[in-house]
C-alpha atoms as a PDB file:
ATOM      1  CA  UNK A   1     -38.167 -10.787  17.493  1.00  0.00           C
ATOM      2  CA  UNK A   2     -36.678 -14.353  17.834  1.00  0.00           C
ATOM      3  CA  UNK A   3     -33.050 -14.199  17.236  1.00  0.00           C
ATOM      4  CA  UNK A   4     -31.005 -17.639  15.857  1.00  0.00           C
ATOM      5  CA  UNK A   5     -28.106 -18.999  16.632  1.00  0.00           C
ATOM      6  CA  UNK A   6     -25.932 -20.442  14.859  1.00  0.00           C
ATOM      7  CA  UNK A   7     -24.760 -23.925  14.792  1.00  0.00           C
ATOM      8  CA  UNK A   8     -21.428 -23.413  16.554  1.00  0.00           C
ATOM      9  CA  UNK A   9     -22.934 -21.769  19.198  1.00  0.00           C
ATOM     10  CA  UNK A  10     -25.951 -24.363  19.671  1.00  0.00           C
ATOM     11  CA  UNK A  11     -23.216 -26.489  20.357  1.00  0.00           C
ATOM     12  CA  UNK A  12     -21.825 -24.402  22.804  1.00  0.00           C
ATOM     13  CA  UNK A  13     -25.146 -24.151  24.207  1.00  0.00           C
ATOM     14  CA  UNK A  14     -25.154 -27.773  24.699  1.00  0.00           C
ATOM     15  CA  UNK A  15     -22.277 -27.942  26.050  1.00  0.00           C
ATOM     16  CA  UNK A  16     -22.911 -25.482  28.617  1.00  0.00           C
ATOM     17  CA  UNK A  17     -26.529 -27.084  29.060  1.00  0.00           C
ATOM     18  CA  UNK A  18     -25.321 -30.191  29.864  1.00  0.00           C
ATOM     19  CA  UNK A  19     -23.335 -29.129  32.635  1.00  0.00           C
ATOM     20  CA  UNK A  20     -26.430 -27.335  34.194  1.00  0.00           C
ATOM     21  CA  UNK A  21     -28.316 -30.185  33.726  1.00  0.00           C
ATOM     22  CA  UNK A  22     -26.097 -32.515  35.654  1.00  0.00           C
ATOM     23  CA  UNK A  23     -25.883 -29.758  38.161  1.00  0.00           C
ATOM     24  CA  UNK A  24     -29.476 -29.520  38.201  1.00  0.00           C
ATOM     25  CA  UNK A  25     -29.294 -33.586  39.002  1.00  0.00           C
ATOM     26  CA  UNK A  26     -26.970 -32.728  41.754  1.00  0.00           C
ATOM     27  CA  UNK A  27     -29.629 -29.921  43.255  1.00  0.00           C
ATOM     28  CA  UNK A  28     -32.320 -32.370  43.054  1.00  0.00           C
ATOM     29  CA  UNK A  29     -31.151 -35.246  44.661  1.00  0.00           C
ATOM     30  CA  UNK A  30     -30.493 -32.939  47.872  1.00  0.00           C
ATOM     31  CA  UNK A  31     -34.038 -31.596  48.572  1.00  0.00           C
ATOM     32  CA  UNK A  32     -34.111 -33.936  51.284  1.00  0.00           C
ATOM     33  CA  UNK A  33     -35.863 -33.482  54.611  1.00  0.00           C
ATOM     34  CA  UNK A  34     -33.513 -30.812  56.800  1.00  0.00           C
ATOM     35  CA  UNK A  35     -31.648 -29.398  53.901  1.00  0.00           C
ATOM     36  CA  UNK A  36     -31.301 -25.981  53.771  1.00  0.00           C
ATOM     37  CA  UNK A  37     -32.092 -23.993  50.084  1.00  0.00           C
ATOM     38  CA  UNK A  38     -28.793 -21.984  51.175  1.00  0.00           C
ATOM     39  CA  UNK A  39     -26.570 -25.302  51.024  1.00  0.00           C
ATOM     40  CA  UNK A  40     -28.145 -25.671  47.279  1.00  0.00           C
ATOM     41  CA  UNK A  41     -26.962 -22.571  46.370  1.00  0.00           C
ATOM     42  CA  UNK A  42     -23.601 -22.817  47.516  1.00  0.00           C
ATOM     43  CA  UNK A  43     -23.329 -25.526  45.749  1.00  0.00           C
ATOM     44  CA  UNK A  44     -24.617 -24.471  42.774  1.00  0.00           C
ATOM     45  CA  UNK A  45     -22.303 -21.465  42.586  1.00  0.00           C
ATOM     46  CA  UNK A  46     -19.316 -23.522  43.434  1.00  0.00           C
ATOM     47  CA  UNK A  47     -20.074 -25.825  40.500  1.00  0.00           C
ATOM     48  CA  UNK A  48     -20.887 -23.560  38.030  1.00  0.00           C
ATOM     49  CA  UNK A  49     -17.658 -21.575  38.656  1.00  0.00           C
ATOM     50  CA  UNK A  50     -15.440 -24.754  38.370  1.00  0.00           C
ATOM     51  CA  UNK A  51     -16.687 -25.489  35.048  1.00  0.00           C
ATOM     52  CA  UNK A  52     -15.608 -22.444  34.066  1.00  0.00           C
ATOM     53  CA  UNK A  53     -19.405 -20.424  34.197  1.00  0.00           C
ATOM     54  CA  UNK A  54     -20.719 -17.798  35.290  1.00  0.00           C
ATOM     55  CA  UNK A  55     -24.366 -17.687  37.442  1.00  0.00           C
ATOM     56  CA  UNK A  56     -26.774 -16.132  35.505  1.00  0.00           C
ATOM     57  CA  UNK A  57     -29.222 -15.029  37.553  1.00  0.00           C
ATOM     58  CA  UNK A  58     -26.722 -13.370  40.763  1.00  0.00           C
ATOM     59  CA  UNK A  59     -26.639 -10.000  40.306  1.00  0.00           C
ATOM     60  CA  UNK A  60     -29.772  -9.648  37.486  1.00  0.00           C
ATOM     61  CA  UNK A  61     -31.874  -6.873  37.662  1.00  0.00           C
ATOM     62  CA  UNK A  62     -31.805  -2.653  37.563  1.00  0.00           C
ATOM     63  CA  UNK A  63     -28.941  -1.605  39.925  1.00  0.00           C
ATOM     64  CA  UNK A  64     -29.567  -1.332  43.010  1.00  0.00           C
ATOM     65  CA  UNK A  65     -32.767  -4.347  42.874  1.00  0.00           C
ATOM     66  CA  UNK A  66     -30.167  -6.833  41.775  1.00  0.00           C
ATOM     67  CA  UNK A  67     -31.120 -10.754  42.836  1.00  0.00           C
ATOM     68  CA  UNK A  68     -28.745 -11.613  45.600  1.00  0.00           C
ATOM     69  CA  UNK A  69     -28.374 -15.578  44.964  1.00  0.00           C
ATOM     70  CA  UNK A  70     -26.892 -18.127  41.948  1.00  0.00           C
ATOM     71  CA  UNK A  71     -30.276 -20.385  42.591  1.00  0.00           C
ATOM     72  CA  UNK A  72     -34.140 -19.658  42.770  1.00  0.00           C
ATOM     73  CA  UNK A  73     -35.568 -21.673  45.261  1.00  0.00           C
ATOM     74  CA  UNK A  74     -39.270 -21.720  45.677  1.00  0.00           C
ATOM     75  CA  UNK A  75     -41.080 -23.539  48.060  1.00  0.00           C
ATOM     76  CA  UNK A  76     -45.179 -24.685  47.690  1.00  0.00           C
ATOM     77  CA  UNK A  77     -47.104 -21.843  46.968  1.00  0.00           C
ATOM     78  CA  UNK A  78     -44.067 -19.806  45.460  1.00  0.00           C
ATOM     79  CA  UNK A  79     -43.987 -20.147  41.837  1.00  0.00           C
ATOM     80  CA  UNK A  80     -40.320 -18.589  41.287  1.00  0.00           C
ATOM     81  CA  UNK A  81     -38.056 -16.045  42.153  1.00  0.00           C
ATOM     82  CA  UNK A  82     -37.383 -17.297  45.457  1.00  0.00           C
ATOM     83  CA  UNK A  83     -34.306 -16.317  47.357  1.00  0.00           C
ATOM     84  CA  UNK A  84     -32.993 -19.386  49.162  1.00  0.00           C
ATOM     85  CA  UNK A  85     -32.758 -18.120  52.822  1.00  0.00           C
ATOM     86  CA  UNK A  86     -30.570 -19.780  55.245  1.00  0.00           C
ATOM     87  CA  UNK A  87     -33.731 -19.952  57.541  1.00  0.00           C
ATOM     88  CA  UNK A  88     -35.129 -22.054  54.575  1.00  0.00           C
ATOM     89  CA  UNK A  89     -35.252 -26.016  55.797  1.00  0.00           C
ATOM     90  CA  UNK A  90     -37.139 -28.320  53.810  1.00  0.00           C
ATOM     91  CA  UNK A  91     -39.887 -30.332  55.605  1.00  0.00           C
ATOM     92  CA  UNK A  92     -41.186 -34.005  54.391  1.00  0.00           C
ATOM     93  CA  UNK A  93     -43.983 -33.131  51.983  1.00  0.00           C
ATOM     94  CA  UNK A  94     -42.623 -30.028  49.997  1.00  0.00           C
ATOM     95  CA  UNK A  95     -42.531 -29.151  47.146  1.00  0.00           C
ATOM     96  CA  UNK A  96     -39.322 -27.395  45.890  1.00  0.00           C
ATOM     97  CA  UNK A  97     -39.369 -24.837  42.640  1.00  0.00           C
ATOM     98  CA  UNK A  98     -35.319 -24.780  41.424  1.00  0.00           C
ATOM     99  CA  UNK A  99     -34.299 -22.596  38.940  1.00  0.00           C
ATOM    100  CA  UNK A 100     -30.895 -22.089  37.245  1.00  0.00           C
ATOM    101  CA  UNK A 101     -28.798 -20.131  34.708  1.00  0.00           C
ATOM    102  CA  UNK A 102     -25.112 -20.141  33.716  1.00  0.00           C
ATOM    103  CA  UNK A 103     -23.379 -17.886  31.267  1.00  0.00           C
ATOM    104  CA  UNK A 104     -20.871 -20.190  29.476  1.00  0.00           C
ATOM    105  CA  UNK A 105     -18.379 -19.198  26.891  1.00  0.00           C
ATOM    106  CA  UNK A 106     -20.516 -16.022  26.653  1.00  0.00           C
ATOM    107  CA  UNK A 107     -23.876 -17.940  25.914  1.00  0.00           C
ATOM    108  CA  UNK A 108     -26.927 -18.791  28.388  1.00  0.00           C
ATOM    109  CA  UNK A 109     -28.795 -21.265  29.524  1.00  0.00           C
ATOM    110  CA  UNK A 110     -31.619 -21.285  31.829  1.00  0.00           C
ATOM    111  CA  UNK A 111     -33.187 -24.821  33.261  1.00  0.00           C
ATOM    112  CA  UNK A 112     -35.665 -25.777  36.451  1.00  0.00           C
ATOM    113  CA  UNK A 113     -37.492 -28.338  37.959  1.00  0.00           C
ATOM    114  CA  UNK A 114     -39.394 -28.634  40.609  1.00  0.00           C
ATOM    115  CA  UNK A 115     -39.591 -31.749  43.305  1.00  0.00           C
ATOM    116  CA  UNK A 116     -41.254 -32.857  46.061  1.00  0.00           C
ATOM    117  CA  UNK A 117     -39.419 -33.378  49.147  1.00  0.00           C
ATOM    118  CA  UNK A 118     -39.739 -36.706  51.068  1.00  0.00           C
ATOM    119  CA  UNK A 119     -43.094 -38.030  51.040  1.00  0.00           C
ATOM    120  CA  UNK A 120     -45.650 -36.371  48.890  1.00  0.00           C
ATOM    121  CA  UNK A 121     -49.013 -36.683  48.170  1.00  0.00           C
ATOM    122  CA  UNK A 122     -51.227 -38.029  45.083  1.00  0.00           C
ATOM    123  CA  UNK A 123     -52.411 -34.705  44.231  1.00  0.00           C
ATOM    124  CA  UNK A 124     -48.944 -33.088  44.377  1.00  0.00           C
ATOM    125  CA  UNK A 125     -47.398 -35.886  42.089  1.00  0.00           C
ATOM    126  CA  UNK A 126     -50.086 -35.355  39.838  1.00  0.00           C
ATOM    127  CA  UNK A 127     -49.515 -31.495  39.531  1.00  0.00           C
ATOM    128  CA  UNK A 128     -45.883 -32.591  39.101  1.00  0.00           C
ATOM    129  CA  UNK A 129     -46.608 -35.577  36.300  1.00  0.00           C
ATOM    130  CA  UNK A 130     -49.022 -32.964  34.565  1.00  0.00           C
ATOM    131  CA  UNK A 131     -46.421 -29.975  34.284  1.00  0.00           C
ATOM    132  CA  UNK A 132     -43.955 -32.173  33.394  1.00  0.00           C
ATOM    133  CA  UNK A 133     -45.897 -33.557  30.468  1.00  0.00           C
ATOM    134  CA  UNK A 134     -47.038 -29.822  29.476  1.00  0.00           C
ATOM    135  CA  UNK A 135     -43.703 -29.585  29.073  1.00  0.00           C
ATOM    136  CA  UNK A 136     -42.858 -32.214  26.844  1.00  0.00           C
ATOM    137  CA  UNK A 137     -45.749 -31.479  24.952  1.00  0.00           C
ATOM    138  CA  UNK A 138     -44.381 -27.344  24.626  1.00  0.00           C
ATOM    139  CA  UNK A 139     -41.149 -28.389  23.357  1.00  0.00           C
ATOM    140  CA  UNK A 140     -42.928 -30.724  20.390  1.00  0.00           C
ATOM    141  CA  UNK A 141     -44.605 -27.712  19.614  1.00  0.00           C
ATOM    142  CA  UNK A 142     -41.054 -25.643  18.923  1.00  0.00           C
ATOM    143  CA  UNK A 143     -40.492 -26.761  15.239  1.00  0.00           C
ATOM    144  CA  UNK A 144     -39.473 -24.710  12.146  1.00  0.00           C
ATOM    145  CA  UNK A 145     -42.706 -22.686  10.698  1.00  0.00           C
ATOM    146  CA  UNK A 146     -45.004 -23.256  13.887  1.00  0.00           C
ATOM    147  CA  UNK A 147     -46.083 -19.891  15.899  1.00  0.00           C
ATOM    148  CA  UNK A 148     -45.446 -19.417  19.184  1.00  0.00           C
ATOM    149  CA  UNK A 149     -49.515 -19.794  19.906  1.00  0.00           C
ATOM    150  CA  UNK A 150     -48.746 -23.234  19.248  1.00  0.00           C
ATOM    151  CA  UNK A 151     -46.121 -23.480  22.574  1.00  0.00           C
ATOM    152  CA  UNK A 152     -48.742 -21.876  24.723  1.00  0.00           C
ATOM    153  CA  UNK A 153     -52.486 -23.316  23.178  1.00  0.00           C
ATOM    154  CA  UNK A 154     -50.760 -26.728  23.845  1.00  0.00           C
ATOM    155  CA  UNK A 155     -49.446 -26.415  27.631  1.00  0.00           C
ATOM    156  CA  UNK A 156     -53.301 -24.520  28.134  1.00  0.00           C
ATOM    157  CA  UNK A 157     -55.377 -27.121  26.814  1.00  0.00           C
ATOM    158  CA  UNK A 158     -53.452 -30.181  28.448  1.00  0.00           C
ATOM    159  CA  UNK A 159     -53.716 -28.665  31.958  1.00  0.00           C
ATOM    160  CA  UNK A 160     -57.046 -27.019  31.773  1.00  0.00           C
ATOM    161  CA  UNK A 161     -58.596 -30.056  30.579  1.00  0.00           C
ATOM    162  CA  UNK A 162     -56.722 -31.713  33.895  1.00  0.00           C
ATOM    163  CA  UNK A 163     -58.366 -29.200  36.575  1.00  0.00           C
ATOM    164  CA  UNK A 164     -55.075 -26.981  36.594  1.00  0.00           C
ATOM    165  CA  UNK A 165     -54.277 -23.157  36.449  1.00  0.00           C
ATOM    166  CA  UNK A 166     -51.994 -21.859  34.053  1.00  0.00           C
ATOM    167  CA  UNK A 167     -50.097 -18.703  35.236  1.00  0.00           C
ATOM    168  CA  UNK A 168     -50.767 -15.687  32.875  1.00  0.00           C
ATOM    169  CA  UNK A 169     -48.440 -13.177  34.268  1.00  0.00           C
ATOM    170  CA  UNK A 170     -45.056 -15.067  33.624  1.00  0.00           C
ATOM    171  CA  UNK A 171     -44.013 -16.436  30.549  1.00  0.00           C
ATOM    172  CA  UNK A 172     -41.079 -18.275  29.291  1.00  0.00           C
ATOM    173  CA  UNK A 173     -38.738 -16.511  26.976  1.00  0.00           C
ATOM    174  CA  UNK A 174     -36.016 -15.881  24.134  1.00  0.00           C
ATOM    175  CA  UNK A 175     -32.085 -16.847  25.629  1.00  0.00           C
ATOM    176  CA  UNK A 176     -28.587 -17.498  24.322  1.00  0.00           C
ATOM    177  CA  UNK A 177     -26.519 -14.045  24.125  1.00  0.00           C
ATOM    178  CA  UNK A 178     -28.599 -13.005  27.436  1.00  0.00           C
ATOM    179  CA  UNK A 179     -30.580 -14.919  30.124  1.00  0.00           C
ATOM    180  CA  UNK A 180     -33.587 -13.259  29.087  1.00  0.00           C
ATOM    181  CA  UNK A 181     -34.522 -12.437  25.565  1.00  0.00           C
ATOM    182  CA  UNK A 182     -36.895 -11.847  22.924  1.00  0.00           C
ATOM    183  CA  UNK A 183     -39.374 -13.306  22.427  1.00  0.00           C
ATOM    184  CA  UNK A 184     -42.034 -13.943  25.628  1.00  0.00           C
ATOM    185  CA  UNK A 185     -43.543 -17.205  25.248  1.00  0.00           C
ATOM    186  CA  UNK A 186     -46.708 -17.654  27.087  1.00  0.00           C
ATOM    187  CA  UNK A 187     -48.137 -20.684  28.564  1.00  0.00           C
ATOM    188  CA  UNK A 188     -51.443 -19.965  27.321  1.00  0.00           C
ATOM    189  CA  UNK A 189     -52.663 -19.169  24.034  1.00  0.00           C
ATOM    190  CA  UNK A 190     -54.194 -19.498  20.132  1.00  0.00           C
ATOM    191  CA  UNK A 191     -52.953 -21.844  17.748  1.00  0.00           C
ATOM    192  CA  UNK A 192     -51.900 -20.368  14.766  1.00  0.00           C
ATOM    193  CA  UNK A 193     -51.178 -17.171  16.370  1.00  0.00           C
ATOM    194  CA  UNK A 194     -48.208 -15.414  17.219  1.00  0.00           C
ATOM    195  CA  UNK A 195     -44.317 -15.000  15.897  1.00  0.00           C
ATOM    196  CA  UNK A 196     -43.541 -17.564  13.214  1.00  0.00           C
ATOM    197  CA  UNK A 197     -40.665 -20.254  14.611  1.00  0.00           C
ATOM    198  CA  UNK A 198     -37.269 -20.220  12.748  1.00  0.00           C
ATOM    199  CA  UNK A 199     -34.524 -22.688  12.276  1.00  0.00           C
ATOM    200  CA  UNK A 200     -31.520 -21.549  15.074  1.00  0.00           C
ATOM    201  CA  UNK A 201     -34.195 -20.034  17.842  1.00  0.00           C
ATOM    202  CA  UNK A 202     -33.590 -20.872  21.115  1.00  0.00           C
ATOM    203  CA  UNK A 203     -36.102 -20.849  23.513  1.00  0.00           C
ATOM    204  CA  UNK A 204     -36.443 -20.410  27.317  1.00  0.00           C
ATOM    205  CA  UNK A 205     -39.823 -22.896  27.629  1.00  0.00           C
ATOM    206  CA  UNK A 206     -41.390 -23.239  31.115  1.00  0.00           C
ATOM    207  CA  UNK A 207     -45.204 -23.971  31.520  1.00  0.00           C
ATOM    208  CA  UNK A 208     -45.896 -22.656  35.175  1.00  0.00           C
ATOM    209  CA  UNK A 209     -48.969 -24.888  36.345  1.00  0.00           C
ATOM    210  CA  UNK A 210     -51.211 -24.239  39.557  1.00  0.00           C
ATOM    211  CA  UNK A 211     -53.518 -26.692  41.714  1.00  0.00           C
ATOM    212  CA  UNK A 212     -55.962 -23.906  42.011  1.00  0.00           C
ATOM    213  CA  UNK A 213     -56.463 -20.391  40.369  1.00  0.00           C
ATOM    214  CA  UNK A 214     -54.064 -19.201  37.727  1.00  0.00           C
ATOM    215  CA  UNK A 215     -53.442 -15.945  39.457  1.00  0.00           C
ATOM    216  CA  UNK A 216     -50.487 -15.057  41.175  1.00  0.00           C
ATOM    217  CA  UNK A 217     -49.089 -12.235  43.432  1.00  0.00           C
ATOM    218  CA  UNK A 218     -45.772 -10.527  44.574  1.00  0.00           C
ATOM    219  CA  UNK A 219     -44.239 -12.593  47.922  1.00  0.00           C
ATOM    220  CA  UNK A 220     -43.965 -10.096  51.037  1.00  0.00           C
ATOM    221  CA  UNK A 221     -40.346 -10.027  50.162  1.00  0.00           C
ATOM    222  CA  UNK A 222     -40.685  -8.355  46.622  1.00  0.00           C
ATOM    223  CA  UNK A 223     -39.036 -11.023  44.878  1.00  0.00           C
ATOM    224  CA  UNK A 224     -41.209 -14.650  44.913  1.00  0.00           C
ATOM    225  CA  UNK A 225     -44.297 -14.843  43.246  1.00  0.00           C
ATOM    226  CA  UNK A 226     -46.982 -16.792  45.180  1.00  0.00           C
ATOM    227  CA  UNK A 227     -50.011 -18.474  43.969  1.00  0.00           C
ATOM    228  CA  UNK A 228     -53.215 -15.999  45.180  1.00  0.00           C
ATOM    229  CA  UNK A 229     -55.315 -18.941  46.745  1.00  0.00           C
ATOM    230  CA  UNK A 230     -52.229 -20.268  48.819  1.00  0.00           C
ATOM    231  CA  UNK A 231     -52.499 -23.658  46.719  1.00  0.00           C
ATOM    232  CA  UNK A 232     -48.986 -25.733  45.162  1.00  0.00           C
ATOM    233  CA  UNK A 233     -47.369 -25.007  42.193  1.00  0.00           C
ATOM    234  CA  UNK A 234     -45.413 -26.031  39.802  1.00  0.00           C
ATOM    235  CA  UNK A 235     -42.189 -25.164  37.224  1.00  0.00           C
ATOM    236  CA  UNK A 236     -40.282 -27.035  34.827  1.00  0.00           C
ATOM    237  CA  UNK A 237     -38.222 -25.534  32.127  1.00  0.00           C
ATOM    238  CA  UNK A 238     -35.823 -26.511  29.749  1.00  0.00           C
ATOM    239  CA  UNK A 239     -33.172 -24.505  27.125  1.00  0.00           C
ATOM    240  CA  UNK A 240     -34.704 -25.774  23.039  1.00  0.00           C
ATOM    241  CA  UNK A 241     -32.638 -25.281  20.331  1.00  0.00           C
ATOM    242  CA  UNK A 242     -35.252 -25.263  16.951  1.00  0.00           C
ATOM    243  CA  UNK A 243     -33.427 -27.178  13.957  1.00  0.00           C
ATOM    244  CA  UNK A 244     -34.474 -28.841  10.539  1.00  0.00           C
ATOM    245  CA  UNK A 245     -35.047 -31.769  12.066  1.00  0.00           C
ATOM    246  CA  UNK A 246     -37.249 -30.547  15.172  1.00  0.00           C
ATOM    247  CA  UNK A 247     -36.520 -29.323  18.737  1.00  0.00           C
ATOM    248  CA  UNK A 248     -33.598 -30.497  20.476  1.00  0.00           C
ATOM    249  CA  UNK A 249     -33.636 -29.977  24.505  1.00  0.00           C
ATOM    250  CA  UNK A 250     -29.738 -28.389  25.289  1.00  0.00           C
ATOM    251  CA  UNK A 251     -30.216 -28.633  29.130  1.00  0.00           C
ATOM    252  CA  UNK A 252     -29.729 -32.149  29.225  1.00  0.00           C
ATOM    253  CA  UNK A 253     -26.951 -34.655  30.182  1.00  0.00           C
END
């Protein structure tokens, strides 16, 4: 069930989303030929702690199967979930996956993006301009009395339409009192169909987007997920809060 917030904490939601997002800014800006994914997250984790946060994602998981890093970093085929080796440098012509969480004054947010490093080409800034715009087009979808169908029929249609796959396994998700709740919000899907959206949900919304097949599979090191045909992919996400007056992106400076 989708759980709401209240108003007091929506603002400390955007509070704390605003920081991650001008973290996030930060991250970006150093995908740069020769930098390392490790150097992101050290950075990441040494901003988020002086603010005052917590990362969300270090330490996640069963005991004992916990993630070991503040940042997912996933490179080309990788999806998410990547662990950002030391022995990861990127080259000119990746593509980068980052993904974030904070705990902040006991409430979560969860953001990613997902760049290209140096010099790209067409196709790959087209899967990025199209994922990107399935997101935009998600979010418009998150408004008081809509179904969560809605999210997912419009991030399918716009990117099936455009040649893309849309990951079925993964979905995006519930978050505020934990990084990962109730309810799962796929990127594909019925209009009409689904939980009813309520005034004070916030949402975890991330259309996952492939150049080829939809399907994915389990990295070699049990935590990325890989696209199956070995083509790019993509991942943005951003933190919604659903009020009267529509949805209104928290993870934003």
């Amino acid at each position: 069930m989708i759980t709401s917030k209240t108003a007091e904490e929506i603002e400390l939601l955007a509070e704390g989303g605003a920081i991650l997002a001008r973290i996030m800014q930060d991250l970006a800006a150093q995908c740069v030929p020769g930098a390392s994914a490790a150097s992101l997250n050290e950075y990441a984790e040494s901003e988020i702690e002086k603010c005052g946060g917590t990362p969300a994602f270090k330490g996640y998981g069963p005991k004992g199967q916990e993630f070991p890093a503040t940042l997912c970093i996933s490179p080309n085929d990788m999806l998410v979930h990547g662990i950002p080796y030391k022995e990861l440098v990127f080259k000119d012509g990746d593509v980068v996956g980052i993904d974030i969480g904070m705990k902040y004054k006991n409430l979560f947010t969860d953001h990613a993006l997902t760049v290209g490093v140096g010099s790209v080409d067409v196709e790959v800034k087209r899967l990025l301009s199209v994922t990107k715009e399935c997101l935009a087009l998600a979010i418009a979808e998150a408004v008081v009395g809509n179904h969560l169908g809605d999210i997912g029929a419009a991030v399918q249609q716009y990117a099936e339409e455009r040649g893309y796959g849309v990951v079925r396994q993964l979905t995006g998700h519930g978050v505020g009192y934990a990084v990962h709740e109730d309810p799962q919000i796929p990127n594909y899907g019925e209009r009409g169909v689904g939980e009813k959206i309520t005034e004070g949900a916030v949402l975890a919304i991330e259309p996952m987007i492939n150049m080829g097949t939809h399907k994915v599979t389990t990295a070699s090191d049990g935590w990325g997920v890989v696209t199956e045909d070995g083509k790019m992919s993509a991942h943005f996400e951003h933190t919604v809060a659903v009020t009267k007056d529509g949805p209104r992106i928290l993870t934003i400076v």
